[in-house]
C-alpha atoms as a PDB file:
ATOM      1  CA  UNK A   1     118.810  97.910  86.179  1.00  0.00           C
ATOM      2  CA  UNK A   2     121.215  99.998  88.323  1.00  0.00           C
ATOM      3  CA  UNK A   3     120.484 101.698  91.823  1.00  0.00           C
ATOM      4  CA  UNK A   4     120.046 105.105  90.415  1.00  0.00           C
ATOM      5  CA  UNK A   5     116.838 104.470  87.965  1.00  0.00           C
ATOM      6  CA  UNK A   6     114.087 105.834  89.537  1.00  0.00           C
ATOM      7  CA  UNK A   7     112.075 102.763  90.004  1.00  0.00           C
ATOM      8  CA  UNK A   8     114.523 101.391  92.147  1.00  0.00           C
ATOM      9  CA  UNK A   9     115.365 104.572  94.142  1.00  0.00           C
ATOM     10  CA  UNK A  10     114.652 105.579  98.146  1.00  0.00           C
ATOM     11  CA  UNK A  11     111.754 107.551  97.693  1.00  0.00           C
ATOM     12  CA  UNK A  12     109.913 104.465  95.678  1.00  0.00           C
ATOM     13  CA  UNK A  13     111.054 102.078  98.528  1.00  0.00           C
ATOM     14  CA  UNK A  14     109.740 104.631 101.242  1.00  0.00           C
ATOM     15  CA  UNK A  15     106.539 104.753  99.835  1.00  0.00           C
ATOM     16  CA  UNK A  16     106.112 101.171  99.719  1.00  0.00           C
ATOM     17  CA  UNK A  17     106.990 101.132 103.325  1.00  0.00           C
ATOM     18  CA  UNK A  18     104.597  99.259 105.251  1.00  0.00           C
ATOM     19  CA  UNK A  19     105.886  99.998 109.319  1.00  0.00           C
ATOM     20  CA  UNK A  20     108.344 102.544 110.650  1.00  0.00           C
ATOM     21  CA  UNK A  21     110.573  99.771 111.627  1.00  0.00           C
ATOM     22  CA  UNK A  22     110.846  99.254 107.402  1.00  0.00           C
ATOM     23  CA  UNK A  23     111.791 103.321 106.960  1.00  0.00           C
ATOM     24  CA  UNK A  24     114.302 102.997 109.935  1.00  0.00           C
ATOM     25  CA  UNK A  25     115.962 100.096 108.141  1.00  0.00           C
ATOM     26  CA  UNK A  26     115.700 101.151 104.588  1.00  0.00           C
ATOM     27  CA  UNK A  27     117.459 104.332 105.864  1.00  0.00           C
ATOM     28  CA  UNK A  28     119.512 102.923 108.090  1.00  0.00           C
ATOM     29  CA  UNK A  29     118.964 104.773 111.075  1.00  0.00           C
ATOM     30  CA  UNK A  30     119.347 103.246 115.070  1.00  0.00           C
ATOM     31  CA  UNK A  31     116.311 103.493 116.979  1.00  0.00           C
ATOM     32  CA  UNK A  32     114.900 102.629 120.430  1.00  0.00           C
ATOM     33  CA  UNK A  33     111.673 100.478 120.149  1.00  0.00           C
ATOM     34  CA  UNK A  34     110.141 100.982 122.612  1.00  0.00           C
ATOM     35  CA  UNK A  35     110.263 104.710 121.679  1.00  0.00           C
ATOM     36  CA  UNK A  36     109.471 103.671 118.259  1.00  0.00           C
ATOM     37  CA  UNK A  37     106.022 101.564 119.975  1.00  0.00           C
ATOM     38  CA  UNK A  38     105.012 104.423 121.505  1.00  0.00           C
ATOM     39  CA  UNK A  39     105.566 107.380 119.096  1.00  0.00           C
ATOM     40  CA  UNK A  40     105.742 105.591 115.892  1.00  0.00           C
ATOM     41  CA  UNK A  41     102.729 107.343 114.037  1.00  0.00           C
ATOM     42  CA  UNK A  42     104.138 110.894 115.695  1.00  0.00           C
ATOM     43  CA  UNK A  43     107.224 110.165 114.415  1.00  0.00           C
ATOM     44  CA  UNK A  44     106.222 108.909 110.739  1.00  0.00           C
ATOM     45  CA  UNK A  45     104.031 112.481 110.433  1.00  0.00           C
ATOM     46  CA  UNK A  46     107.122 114.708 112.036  1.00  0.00           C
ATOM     47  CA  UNK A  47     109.233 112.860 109.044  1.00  0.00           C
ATOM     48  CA  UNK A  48     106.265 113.785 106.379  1.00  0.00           C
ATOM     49  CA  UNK A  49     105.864 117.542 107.635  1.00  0.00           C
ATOM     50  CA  UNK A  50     109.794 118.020 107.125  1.00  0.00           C
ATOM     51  CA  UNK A  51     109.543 115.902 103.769  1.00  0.00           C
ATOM     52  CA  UNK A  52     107.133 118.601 102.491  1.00  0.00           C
ATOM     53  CA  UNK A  53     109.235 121.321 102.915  1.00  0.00           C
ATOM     54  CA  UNK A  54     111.923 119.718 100.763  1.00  0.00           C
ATOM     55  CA  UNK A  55     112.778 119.665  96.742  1.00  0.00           C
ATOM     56  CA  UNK A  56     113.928 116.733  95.610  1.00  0.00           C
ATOM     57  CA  UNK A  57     113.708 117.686  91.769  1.00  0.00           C
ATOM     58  CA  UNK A  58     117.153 117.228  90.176  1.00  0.00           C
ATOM     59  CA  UNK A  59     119.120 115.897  93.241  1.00  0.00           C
ATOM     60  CA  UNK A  60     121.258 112.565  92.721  1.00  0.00           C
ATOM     61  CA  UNK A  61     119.721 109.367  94.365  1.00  0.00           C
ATOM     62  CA  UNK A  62     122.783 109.569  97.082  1.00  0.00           C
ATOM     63  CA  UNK A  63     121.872 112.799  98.367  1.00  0.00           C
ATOM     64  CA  UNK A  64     117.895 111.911  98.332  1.00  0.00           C
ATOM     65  CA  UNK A  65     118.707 109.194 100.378  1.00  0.00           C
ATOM     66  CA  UNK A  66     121.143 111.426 103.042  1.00  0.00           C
ATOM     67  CA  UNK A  67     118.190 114.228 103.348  1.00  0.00           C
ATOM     68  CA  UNK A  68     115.153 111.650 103.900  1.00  0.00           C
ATOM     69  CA  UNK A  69     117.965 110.082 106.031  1.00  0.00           C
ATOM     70  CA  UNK A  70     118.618 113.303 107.879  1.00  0.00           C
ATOM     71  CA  UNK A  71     114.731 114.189 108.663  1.00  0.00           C
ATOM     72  CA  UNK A  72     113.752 110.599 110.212  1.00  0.00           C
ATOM     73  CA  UNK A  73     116.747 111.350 112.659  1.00  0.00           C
ATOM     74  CA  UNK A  74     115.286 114.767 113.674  1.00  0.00           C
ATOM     75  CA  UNK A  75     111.680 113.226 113.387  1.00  0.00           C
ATOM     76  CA  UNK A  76     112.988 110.509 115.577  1.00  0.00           C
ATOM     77  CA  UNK A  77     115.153 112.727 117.930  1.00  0.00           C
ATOM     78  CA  UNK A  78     111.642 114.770 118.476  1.00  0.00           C
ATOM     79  CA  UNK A  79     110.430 112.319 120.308  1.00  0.00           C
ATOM     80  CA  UNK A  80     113.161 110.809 122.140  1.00  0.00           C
ATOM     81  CA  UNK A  81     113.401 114.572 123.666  1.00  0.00           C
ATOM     82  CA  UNK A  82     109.694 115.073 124.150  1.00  0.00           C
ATOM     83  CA  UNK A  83     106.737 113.075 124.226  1.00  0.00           C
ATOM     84  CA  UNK A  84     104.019 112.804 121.538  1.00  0.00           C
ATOM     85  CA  UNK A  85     101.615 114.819 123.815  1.00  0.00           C
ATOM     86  CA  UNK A  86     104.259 117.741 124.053  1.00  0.00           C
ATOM     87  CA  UNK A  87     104.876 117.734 120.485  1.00  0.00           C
ATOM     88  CA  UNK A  88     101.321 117.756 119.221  1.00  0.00           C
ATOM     89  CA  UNK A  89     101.941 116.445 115.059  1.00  0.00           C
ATOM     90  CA  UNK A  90      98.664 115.828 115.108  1.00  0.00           C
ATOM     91  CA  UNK A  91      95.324 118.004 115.101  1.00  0.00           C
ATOM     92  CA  UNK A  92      93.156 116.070 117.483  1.00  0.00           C
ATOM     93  CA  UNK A  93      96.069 116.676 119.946  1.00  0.00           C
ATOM     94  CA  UNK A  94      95.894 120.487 119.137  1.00  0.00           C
ATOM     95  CA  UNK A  95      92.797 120.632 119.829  1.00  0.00           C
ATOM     96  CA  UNK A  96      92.657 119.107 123.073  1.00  0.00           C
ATOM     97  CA  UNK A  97      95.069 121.241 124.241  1.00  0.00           C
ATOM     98  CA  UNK A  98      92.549 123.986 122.961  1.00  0.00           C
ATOM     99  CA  UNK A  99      89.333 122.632 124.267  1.00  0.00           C
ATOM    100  CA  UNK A 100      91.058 121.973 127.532  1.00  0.00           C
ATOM    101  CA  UNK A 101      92.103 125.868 127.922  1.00  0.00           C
ATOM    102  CA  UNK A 102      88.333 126.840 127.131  1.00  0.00           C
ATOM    103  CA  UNK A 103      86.154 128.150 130.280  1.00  0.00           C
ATOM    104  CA  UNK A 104      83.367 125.357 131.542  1.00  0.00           C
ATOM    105  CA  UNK A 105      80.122 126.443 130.630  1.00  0.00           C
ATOM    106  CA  UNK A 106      78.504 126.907 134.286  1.00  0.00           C
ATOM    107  CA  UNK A 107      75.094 125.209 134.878  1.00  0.00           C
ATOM    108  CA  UNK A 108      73.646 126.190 138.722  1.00  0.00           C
ATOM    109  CA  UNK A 109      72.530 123.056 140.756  1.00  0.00           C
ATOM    110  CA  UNK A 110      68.887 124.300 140.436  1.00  0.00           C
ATOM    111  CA  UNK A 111      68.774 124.270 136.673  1.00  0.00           C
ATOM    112  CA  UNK A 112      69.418 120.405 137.040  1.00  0.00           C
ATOM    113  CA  UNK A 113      65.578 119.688 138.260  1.00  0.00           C
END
């Protein structure tokens, strides 16, 4: 079985991934771990919302590999820029940024009898 057959290829391996430590190897990117430890699941969805907005269909196995290659660097360079909180990949953090811009309801010290 060579390299190129499917079963074999980068995006099988990625999806068998278990850590982000395993996609930073399997792609060979350099990384910082303690920026990994602190952003890893930021960094992991960054990679997946650039993923989506790629076609894979038809491309050779080398140039799959250089384009999931390229988006865990900019994922990854994301975070070493910003933090997770500034970057806000995820909804919960949206919305707290949301809630937080909301006026108080006001309640007057008397109603509190």
């Amino acid at each position: 079985m060579s390299n190129s057959h499917p079963a074999a290829g980068i995006l099988d391996r990625l999806s068998k991934a278990s850590s982000a430590e395993e996609f930073f190897s399997l792609l060979g990117v350099e990384y910082d771990p303690g920026i990994v430890n602190v952003a890893r699941l930021h960094i992991l969805r960054r990679m997946g919302q650039y993923f989506a907005k790629e076609q894979f269909a038809g491309a050779a196995e080398p140039d799959i590999r250089a384009r999931c290659k390229a988006m865990l660097e900019q994922a990854y360079a994301d975070f070493v820029a910003s933090s997770p909180l500034d970057e806000r990949v995820f909804k919960v953090l949206k919305d707290a940024t949301t809630e937080h811009d909301k006026p108080k309801a006001f309640v007057p010290l008397s109603e509190l009898k």
